[in-house]
Protein backbone atom coordinates (compact mmCIF):
# COMPACT_ATOMS: atom_id res chain seq x y z
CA UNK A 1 0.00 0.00 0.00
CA UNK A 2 2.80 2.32 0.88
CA UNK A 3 4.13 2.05 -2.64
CA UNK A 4 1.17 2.73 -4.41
CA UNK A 5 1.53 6.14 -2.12
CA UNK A 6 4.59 6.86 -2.77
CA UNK A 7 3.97 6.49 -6.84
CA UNK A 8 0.96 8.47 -6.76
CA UNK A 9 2.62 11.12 -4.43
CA UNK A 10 5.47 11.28 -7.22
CA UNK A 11 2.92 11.07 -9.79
CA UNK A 12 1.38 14.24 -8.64
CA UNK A 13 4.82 16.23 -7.93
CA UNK A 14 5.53 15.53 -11.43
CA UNK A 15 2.07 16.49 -12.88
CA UNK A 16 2.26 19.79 -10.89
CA UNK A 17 5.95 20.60 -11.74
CA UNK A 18 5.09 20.56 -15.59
CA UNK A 19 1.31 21.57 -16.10
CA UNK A 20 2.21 25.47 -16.71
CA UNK A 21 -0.51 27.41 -14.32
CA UNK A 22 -3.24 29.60 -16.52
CA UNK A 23 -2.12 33.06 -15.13
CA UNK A 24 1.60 32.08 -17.05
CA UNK A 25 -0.17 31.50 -20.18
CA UNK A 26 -2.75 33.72 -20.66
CA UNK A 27 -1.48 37.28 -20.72
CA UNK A 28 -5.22 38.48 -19.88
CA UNK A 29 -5.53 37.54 -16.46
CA UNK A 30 -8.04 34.49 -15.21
CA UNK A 31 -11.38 36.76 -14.92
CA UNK A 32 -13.74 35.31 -17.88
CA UNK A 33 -14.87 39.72 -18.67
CA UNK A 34 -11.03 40.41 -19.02
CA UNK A 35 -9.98 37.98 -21.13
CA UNK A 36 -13.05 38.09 -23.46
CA UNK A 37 -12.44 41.79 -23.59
CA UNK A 38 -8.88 41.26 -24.89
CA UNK A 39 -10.37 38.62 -27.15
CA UNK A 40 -11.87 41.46 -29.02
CA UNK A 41 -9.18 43.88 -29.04
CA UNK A 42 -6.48 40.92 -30.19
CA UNK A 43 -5.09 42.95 -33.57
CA UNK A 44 -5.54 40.10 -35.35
CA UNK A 45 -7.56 36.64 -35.92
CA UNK A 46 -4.98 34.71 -35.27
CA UNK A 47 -3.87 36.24 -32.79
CA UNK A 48 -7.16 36.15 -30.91
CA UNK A 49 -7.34 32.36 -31.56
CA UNK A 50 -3.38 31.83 -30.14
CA UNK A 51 -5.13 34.02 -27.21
CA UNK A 52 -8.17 32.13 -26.92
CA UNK A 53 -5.89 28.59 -26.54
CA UNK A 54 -4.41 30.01 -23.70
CA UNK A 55 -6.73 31.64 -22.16
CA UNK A 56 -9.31 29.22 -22.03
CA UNK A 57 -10.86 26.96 -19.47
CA UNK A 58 -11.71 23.51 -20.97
CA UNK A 59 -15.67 24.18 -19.66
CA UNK A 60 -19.05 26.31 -20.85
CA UNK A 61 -16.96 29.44 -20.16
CA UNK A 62 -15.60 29.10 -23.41
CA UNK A 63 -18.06 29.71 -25.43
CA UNK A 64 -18.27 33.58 -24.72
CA UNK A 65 -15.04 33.46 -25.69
CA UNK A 66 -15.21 31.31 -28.53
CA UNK A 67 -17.75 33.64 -29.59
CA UNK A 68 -15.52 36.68 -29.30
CA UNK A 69 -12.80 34.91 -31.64
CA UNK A 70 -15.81 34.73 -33.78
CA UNK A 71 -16.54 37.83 -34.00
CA UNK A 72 -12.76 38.78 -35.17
CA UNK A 73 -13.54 36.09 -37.98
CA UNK A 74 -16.80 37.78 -38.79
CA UNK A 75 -14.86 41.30 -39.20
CA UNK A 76 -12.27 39.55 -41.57
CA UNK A 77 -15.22 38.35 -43.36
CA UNK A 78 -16.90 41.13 -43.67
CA UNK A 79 -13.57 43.27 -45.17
CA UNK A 80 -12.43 40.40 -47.81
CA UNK A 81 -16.22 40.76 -48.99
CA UNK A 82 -16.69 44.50 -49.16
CA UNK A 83 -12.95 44.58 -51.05
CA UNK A 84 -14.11 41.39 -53.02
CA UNK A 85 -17.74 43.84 -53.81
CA UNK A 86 -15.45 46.69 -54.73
CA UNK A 87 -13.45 44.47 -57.65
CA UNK A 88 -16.83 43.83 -58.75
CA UNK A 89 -18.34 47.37 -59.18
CA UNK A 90 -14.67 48.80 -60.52
């Protein structure tokens, strides 16, 4: 019994030694209002999506922020069709 202790007590040490801790990846902080609030300021869709990987928390809080990395999509959308419209009326 003790050495099934001892593995599992080493098990964990080494779990908790490796498994980086969310404030070190996500540059946003761990409230759900600030990070989805950077979401939408992220320059960029990728960059909101490399944002969104870090920041997120593997449960239904994600899907605000899913749906802020959405909305950066929708915006890119939204410009390659107006410039694609433009072609079109030139």
């Amino acid at each position: 019994m003790r050495k099934f202790a001892l593995i599992g007590g080493a098990l964990a040490a080494a779990l908790a030694a490796t498994a980086p801790t969310r404030a070190e990846e996500c540059a946003a902080g761990p409230e759900l209002d600030k990070i989805e609030d950077a979401l939408r300021k992220a320059p960029s869709c990728g960059g909101a999506y490399k944002m969104f990987e870090a920041c997120e928390f593997g449960a239904s809080g994600d899907v605000p922020l899913g749906g802020a990395v959405q909305g950066k999509l929708d915006g890119v959308k939204k410009t390659a069709y107006r410039k694609a419209l433009n072609v079109c009326n030139h």
